[in-house]
PDB file of N, CA and C in Angstrom:
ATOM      1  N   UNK A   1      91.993  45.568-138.875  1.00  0.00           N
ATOM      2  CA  UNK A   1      91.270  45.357-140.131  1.00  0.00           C
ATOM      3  C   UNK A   1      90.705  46.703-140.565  1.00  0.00           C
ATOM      4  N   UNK A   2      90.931  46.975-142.179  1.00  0.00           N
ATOM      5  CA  UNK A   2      90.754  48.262-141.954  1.00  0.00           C
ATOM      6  C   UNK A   2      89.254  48.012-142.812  1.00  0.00           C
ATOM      7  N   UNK A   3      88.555  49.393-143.180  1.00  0.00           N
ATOM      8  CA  UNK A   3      86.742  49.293-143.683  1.00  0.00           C
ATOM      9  C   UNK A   3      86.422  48.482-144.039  1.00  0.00           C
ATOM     10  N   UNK A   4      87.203  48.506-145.514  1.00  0.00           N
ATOM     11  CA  UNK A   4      86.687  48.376-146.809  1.00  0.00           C
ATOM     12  C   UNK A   4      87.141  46.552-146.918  1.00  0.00           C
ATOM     13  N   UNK A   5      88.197  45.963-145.783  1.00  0.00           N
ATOM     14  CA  UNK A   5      88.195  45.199-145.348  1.00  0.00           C
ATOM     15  C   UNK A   5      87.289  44.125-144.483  1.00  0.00           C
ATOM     16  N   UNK A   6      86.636  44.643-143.594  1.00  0.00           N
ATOM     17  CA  UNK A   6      85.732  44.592-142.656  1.00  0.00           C
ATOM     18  C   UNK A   6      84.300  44.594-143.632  1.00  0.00           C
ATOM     19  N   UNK A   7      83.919  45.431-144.795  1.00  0.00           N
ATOM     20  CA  UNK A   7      82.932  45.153-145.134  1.00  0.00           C
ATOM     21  C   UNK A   7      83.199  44.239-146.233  1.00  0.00           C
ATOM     22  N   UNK A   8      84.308  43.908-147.242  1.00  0.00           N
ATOM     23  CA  UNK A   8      84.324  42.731-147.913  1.00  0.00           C
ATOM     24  C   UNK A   8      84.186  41.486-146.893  1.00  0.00           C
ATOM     25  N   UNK A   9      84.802  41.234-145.562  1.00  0.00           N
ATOM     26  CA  UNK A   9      84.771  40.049-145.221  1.00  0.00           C
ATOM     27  C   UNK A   9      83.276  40.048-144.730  1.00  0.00           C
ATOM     28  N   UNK A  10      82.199  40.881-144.565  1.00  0.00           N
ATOM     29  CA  UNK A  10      81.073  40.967-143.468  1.00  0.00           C
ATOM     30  C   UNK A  10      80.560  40.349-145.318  1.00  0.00           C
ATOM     31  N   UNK A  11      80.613  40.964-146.113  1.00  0.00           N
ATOM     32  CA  UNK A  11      79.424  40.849-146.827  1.00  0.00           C
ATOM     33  C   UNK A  11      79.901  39.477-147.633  1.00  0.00           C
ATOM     34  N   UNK A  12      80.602  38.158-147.664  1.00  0.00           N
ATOM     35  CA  UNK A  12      81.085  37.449-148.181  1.00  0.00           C
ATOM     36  C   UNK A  12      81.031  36.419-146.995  1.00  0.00           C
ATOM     37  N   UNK A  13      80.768  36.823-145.625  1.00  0.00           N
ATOM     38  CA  UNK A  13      80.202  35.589-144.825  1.00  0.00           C
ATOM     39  C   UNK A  13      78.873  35.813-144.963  1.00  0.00           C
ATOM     40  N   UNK A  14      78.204  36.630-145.364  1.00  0.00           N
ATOM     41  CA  UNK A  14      77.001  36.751-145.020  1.00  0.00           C
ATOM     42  C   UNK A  14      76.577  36.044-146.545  1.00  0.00           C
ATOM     43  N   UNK A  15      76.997  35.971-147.390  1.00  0.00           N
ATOM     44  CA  UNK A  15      76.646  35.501-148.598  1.00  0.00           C
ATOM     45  C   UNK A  15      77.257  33.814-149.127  1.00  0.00           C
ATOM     46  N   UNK A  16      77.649  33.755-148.009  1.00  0.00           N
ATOM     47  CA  UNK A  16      78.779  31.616-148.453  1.00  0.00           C
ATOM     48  C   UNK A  16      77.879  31.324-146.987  1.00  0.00           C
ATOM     49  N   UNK A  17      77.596  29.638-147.721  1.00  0.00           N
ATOM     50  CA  UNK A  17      77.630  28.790-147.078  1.00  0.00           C
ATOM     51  C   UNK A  17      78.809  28.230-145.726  1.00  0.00           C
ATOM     52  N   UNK A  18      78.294  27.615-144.884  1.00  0.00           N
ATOM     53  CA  UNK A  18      79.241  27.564-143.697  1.00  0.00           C
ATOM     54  C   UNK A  18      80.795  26.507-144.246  1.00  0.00           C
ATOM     55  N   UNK A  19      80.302  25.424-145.077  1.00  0.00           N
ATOM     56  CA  UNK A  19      81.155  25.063-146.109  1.00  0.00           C
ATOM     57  C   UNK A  19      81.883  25.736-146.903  1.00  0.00           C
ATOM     58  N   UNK A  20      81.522  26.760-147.623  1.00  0.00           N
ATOM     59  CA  UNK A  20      82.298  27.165-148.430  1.00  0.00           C
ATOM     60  C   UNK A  20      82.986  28.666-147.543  1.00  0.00           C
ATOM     61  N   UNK A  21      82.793  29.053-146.511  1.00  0.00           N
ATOM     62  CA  UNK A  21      83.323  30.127-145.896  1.00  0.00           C
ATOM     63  C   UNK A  21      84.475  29.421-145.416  1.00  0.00           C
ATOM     64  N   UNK A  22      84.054  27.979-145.243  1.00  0.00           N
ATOM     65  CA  UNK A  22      86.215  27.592-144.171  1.00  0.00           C
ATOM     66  C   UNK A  22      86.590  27.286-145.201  1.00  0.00           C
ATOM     67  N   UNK A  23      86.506  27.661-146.647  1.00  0.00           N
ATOM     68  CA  UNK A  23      87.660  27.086-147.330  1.00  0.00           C
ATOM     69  C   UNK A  23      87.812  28.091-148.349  1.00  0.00           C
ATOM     70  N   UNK A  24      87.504  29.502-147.727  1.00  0.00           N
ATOM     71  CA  UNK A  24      87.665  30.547-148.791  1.00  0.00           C
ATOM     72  C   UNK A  24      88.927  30.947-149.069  1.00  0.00           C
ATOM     73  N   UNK A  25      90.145  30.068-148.253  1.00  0.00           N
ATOM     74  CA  UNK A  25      91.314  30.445-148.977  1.00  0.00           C
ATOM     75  C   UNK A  25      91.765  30.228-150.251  1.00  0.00           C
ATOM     76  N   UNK A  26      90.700  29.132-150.952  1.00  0.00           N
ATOM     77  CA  UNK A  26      90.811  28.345-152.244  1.00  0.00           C
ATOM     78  C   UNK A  26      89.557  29.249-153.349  1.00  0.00           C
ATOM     79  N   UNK A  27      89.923  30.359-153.110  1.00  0.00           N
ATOM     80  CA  UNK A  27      89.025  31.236-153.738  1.00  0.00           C
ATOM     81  C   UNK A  27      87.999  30.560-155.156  1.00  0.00           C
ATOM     82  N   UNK A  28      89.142  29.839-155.730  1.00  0.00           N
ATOM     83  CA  UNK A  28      88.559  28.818-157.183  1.00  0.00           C
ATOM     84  C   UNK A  28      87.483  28.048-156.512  1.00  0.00           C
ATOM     85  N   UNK A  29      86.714  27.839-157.558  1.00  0.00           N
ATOM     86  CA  UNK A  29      85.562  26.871-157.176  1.00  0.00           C
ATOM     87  C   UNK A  29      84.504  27.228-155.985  1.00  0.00           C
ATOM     88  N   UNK A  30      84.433  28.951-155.516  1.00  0.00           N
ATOM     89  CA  UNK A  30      84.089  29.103-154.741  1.00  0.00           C
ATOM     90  C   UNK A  30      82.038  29.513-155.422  1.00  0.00           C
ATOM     91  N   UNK A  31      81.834  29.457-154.838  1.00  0.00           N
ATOM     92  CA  UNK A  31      80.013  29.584-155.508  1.00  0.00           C
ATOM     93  C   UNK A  31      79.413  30.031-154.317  1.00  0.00           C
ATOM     94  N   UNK A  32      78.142  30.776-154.559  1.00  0.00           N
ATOM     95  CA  UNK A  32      77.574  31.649-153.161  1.00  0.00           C
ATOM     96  C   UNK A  32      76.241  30.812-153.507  1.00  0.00           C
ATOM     97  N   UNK A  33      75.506  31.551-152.173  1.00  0.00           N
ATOM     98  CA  UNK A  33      74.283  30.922-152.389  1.00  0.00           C
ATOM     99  C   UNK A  33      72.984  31.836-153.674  1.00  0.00           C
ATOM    100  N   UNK A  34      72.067  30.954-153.914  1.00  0.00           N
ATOM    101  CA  UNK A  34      71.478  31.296-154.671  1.00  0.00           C
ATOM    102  C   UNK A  34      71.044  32.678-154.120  1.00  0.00           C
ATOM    103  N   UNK A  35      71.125  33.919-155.261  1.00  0.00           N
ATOM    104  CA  UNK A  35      70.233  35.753-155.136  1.00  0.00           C
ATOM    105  C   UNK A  35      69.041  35.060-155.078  1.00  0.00           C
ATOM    106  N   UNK A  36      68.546  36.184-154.098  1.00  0.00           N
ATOM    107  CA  UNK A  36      67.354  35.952-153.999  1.00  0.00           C
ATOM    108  C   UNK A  36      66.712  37.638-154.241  1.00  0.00           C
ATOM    109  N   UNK A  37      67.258  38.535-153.486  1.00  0.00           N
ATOM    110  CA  UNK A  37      66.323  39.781-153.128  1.00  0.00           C
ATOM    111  C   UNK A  37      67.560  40.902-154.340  1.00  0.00           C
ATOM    112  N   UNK A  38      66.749  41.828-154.960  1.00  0.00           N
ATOM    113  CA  UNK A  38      67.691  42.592-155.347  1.00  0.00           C
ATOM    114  C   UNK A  38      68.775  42.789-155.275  1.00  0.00           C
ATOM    115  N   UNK A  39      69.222  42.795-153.735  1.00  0.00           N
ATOM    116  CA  UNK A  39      70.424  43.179-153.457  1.00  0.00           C
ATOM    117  C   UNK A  39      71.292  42.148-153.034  1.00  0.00           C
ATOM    118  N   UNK A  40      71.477  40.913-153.153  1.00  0.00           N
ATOM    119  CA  UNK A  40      71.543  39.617-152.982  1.00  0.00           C
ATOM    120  C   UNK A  40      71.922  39.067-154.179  1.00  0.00           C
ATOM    121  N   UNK A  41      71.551  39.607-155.344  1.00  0.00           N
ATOM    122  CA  UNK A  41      72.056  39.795-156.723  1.00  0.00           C
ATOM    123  C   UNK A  41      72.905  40.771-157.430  1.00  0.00           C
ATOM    124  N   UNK A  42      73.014  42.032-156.434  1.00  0.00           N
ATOM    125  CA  UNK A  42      73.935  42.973-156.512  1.00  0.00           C
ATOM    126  C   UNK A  42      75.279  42.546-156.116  1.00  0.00           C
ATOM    127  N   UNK A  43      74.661  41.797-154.882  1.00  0.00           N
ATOM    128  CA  UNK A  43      76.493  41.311-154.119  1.00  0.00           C
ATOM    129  C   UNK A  43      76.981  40.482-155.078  1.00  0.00           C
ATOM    130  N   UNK A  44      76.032  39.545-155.350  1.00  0.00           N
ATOM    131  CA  UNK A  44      76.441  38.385-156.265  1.00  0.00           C
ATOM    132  C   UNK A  44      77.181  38.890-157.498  1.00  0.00           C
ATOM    133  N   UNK A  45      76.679  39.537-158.180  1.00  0.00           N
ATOM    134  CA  UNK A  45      77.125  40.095-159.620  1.00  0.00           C
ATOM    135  C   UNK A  45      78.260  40.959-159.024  1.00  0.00           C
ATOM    136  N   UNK A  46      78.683  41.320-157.913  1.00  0.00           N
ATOM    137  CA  UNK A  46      80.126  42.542-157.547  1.00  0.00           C
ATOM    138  C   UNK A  46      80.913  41.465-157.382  1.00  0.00           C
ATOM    139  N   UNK A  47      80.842  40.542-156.651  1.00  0.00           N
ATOM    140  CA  UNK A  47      81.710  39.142-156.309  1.00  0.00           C
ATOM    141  C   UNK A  47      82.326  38.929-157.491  1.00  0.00           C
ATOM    142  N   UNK A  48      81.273  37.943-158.521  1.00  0.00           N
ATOM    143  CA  UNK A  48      81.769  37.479-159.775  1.00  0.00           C
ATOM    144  C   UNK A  48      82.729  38.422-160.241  1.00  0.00           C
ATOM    145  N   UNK A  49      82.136  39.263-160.680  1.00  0.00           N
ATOM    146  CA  UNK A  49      82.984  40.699-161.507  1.00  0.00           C
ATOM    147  C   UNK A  49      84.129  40.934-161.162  1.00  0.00           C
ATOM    148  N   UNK A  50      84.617  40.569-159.493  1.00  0.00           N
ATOM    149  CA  UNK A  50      85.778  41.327-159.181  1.00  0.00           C
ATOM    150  C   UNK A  50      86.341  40.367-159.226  1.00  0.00           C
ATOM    151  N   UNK A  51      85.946  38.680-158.697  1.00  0.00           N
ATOM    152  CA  UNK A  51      86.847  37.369-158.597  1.00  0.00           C
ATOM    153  C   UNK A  51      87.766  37.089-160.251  1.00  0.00           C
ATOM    154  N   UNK A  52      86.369  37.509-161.372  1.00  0.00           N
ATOM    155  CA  UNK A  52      86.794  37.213-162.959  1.00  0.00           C
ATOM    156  C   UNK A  52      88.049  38.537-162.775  1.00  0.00           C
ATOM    157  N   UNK A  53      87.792  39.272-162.350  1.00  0.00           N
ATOM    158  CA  UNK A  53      89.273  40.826-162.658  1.00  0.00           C
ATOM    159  C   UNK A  53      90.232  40.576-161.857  1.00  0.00           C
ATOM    160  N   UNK A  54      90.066  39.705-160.868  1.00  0.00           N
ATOM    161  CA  UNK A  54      91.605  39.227-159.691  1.00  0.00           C
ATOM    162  C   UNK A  54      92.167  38.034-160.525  1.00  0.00           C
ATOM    163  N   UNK A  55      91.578  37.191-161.791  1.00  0.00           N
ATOM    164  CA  UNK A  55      92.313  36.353-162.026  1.00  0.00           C
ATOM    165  C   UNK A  55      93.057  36.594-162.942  1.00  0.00           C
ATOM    166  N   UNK A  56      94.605  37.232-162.575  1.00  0.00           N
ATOM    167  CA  UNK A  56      95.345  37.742-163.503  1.00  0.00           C
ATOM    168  C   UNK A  56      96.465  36.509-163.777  1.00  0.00           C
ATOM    169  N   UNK A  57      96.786  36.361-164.880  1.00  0.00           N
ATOM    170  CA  UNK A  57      98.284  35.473-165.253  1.00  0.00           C
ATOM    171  C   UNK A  57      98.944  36.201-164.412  1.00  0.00           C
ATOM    172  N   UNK A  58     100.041  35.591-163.708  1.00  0.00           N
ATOM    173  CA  UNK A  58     101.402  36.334-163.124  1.00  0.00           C
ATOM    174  C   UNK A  58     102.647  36.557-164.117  1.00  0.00           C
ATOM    175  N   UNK A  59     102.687  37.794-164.272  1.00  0.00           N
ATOM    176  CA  UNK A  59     103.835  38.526-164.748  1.00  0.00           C
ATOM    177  C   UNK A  59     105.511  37.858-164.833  1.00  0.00           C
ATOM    178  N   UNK A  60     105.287  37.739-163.081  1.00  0.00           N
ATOM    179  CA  UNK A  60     106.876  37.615-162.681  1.00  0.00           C
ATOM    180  C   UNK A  60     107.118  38.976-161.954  1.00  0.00           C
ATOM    181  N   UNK A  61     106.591  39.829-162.510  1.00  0.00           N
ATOM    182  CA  UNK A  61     106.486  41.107-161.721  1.00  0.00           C
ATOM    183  C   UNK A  61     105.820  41.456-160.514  1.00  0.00           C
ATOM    184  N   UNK A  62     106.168  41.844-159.230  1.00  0.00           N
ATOM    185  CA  UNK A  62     105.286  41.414-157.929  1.00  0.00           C
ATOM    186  C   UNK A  62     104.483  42.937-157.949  1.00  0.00           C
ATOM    187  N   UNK A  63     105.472  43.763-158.102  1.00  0.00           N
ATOM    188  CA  UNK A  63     104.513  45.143-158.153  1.00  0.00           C
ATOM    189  C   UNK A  63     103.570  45.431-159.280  1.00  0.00           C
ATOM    190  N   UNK A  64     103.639  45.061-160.355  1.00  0.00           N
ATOM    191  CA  UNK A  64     102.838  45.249-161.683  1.00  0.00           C
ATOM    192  C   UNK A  64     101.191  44.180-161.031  1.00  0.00           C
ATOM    193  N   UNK A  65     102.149  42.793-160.629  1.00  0.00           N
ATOM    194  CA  UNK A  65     101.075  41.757-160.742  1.00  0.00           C
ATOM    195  C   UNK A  65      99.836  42.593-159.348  1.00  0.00           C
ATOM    196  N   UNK A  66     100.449  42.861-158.349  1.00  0.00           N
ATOM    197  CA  UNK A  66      99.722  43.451-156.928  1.00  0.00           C
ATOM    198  C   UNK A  66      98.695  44.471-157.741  1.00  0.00           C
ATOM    199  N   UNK A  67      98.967  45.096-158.556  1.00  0.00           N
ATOM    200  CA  UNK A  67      98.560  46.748-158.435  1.00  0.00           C
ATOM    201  C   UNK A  67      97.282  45.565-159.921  1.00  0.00           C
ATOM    202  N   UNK A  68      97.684  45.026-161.054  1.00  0.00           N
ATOM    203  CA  UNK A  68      96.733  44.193-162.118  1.00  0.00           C
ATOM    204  C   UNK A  68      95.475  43.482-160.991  1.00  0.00           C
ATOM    205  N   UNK A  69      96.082  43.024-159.747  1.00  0.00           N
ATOM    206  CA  UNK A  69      94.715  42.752-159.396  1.00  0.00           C
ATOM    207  C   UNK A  69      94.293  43.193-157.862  1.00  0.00           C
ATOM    208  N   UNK A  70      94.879  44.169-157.853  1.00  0.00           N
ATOM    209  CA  UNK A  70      94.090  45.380-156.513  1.00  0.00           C
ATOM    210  C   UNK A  70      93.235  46.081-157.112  1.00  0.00           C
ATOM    211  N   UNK A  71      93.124  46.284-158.315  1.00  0.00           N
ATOM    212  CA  UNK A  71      92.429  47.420-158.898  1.00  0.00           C
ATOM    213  C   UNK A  71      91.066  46.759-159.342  1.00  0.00           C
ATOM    214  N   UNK A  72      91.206  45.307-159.705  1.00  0.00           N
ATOM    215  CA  UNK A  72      89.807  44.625-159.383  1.00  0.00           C
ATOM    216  C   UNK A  72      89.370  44.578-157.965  1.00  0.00           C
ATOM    217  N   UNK A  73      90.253  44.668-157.507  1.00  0.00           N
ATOM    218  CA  UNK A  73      89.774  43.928-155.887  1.00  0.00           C
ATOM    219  C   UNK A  73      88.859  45.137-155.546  1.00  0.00           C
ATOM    220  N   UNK A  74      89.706  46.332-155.339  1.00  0.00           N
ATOM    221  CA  UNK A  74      89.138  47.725-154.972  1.00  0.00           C
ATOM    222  C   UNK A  74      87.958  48.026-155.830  1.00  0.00           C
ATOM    223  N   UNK A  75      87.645  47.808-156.845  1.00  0.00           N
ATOM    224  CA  UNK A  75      86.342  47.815-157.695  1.00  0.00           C
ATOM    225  C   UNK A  75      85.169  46.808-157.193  1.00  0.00           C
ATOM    226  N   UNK A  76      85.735  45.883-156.712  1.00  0.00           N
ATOM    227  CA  UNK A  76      84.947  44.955-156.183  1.00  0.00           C
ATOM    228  C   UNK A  76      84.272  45.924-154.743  1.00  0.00           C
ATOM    229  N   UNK A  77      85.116  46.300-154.178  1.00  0.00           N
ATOM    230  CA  UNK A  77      84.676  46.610-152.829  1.00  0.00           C
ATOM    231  C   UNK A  77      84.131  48.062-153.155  1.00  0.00           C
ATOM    232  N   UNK A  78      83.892  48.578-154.160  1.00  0.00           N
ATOM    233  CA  UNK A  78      83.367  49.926-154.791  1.00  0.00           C
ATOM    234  C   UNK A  78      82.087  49.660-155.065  1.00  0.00           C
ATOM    235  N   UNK A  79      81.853  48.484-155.455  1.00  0.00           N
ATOM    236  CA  UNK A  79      80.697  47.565-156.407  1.00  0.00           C
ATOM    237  C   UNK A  79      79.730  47.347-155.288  1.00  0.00           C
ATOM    238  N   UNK A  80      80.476  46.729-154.287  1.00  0.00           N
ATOM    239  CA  UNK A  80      79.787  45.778-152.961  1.00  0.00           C
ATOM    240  C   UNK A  80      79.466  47.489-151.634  1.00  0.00           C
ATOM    241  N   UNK A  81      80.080  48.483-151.667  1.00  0.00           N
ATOM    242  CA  UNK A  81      79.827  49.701-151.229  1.00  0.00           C
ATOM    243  C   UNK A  81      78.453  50.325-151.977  1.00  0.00           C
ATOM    244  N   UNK A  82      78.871  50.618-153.043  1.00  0.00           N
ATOM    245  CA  UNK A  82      77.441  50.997-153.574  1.00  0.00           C
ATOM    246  C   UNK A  82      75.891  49.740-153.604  1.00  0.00           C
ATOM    247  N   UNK A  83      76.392  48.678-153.269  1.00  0.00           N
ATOM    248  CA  UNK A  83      75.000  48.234-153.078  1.00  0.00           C
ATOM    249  C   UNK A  83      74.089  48.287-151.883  1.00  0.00           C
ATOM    250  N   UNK A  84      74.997  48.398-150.771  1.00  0.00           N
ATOM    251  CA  UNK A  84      74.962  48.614-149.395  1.00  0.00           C
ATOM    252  C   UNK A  84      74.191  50.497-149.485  1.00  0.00           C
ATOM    253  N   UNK A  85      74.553  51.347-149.946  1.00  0.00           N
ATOM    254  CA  UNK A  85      74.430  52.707-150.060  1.00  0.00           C
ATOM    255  C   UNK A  85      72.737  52.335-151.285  1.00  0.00           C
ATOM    256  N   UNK A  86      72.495  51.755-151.530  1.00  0.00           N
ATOM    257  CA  UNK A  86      71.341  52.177-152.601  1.00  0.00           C
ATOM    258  C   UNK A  86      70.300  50.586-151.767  1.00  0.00           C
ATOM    259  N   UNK A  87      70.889  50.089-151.436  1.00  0.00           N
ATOM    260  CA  UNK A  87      69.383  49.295-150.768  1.00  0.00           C
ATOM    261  C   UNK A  87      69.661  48.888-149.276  1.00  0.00           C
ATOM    262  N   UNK A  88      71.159  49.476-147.996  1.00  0.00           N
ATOM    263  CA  UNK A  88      71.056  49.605-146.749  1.00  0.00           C
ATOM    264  C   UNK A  88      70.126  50.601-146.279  1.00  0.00           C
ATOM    265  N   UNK A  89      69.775  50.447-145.068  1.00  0.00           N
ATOM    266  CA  UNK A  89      69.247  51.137-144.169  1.00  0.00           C
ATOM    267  C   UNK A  89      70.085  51.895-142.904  1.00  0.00           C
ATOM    268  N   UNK A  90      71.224  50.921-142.473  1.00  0.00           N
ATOM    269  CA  UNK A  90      71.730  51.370-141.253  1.00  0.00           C
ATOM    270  C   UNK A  90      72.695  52.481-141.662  1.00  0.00           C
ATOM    271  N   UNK A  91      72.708  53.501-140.748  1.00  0.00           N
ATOM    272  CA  UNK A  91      73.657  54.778-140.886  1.00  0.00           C
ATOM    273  C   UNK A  91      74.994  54.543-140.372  1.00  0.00           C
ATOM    274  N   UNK A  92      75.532  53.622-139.847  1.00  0.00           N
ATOM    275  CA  UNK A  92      76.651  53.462-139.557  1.00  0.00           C
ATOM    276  C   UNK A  92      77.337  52.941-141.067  1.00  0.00           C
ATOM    277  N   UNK A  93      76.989  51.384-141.134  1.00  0.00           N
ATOM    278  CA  UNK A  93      77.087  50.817-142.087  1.00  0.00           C
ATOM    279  C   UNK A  93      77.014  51.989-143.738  1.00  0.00           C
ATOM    280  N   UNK A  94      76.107  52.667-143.965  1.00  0.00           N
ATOM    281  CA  UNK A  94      75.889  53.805-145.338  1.00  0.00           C
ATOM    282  C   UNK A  94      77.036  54.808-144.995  1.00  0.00           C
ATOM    283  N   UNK A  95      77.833  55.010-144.004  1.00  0.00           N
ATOM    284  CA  UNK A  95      78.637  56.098-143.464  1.00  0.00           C
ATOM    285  C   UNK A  95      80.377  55.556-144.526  1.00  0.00           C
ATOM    286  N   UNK A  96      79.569  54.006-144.284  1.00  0.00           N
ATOM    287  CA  UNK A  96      81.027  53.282-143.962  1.00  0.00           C
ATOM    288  C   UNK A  96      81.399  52.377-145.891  1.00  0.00           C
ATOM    289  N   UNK A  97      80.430  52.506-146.083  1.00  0.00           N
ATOM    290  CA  UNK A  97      80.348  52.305-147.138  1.00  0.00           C
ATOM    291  C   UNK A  97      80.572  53.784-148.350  1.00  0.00           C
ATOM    292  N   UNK A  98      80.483  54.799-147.920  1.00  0.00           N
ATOM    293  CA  UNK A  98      80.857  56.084-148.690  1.00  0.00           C
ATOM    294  C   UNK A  98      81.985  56.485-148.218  1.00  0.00           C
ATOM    295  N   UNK A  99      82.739  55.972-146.872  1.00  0.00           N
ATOM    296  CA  UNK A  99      84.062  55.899-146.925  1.00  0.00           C
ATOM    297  C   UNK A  99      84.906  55.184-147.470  1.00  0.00           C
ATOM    298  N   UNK A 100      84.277  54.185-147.816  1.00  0.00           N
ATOM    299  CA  UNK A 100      85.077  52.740-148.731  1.00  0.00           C
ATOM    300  C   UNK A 100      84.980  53.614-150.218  1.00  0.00           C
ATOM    301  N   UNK A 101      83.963  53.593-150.869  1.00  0.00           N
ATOM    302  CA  UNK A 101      84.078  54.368-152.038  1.00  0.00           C
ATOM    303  C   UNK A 101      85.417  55.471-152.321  1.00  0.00           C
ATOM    304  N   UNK A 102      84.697  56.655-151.572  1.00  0.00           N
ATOM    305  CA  UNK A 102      85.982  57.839-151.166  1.00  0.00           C
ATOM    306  C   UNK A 102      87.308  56.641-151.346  1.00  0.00           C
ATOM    307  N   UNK A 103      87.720  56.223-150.446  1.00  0.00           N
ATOM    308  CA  UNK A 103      88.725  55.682-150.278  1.00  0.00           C
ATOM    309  C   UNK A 103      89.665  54.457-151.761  1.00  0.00           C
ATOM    310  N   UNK A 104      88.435  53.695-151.736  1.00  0.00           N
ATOM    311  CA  UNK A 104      89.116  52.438-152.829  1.00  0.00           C
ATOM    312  C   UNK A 104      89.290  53.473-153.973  1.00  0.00           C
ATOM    313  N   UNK A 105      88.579  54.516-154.541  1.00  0.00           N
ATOM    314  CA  UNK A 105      88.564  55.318-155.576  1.00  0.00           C
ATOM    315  C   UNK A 105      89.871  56.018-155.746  1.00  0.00           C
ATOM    316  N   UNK A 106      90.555  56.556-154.871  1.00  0.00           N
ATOM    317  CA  UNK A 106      91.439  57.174-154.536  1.00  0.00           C
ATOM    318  C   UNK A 106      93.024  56.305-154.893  1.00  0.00           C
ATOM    319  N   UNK A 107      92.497  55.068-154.024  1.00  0.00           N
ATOM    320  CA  UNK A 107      93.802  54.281-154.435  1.00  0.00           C
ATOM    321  C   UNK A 107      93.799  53.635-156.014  1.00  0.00           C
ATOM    322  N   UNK A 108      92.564  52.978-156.120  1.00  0.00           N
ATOM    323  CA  UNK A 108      92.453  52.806-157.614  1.00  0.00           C
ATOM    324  C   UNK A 108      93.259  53.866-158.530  1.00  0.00           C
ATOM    325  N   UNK A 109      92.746  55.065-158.607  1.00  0.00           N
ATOM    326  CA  UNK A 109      93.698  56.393-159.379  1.00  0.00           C
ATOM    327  C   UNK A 109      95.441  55.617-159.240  1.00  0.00           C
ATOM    328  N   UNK A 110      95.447  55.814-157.841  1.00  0.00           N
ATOM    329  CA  UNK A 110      97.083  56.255-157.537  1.00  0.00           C
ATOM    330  C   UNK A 110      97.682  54.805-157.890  1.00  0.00           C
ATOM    331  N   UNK A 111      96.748  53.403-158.438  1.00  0.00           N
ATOM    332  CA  UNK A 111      97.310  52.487-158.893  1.00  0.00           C
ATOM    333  C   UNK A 111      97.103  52.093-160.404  1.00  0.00           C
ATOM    334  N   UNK A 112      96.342  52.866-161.456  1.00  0.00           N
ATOM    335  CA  UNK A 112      96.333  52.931-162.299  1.00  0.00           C
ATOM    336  C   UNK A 112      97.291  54.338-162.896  1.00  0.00           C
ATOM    337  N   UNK A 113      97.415  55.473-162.230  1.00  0.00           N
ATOM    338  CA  UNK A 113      98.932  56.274-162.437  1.00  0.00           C
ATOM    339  C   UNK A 113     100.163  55.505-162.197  1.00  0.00           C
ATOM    340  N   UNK A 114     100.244  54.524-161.221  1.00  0.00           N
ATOM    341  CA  UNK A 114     101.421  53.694-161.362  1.00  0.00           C
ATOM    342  C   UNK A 114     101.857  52.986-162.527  1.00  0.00           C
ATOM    343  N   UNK A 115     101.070  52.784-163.205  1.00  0.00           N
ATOM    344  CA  UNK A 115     100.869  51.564-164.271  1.00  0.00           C
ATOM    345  C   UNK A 115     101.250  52.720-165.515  1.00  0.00           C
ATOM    346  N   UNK A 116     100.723  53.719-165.501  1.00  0.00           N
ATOM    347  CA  UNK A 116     101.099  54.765-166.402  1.00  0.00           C
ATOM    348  C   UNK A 116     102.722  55.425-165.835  1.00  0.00           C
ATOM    349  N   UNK A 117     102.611  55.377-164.872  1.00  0.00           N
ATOM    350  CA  UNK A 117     104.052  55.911-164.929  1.00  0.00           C
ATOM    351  C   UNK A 117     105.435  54.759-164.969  1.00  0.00           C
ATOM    352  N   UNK A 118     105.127  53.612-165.412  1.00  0.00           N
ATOM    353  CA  UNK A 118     105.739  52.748-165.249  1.00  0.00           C
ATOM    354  C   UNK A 118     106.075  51.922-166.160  1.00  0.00           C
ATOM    355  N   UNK A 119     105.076  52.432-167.344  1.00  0.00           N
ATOM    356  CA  UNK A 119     105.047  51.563-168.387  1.00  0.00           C
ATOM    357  C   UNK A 119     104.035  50.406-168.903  1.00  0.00           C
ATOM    358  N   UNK A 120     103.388  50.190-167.873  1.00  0.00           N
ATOM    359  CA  UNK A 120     102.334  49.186-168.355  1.00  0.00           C
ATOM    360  C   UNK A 120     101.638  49.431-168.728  1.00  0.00           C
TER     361      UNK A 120
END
């Protein structure tokens, strides 16, 4: 499992109900628990934001459709990095979260140049 992996799934059990975590393969209809603390409303509002940008119509195209909603996904985990970096404490975790940034940022580019070099 790689980071940026590891911290979407850490911060998405830590935010669902024990109900709604065994059935997060059905992403629809999924609802967190009520924000409570600043940052509890940060996750919340990165979730929404990125779940509304992953719900793309399918193309028919597998590479167009992958890259239309990685680039939410990776924003999502850009979103959910910087909240961790402006109200965490732990230095492992803030290490790991400015590697997710660095990182999703990087591919984001090299999947929005795809889209430009490709025609979409």
């Amino acid at each position: 499992m790689n980071k940026s992996t590891f911290l979407a799934a850490l911060v998405m059990s830590a935010l669902l109900s024990p109900a709604q975590s065994a059935g997060a393969e059905d992403m629809k209809g999924m609802t967190m628990k009520p924000a409570t603390s600043p940052a509890d409303k940060a996750f919340a509002a990165s979730m929404k934001t990125m779940m509304n940008g992953m719900n793309v119509k399918p193309t028919g195209k597998p590479d167009k459709d992958f890259v239309l909603m990685m680039i939410p996904h990776h924003l999502g985990a850009v979103d959910m990095a910087k909240v961790e970096l402006q109200y965490g404490t732990d230095p492992e975790l803030r290490q790991l979260a400015t590697d997710i940034v660095a990182a999703q940022e990087k591919e984001m580019a090299q999947m929005k140049a795809w889209l430009e070099k490709n025609g979409h």
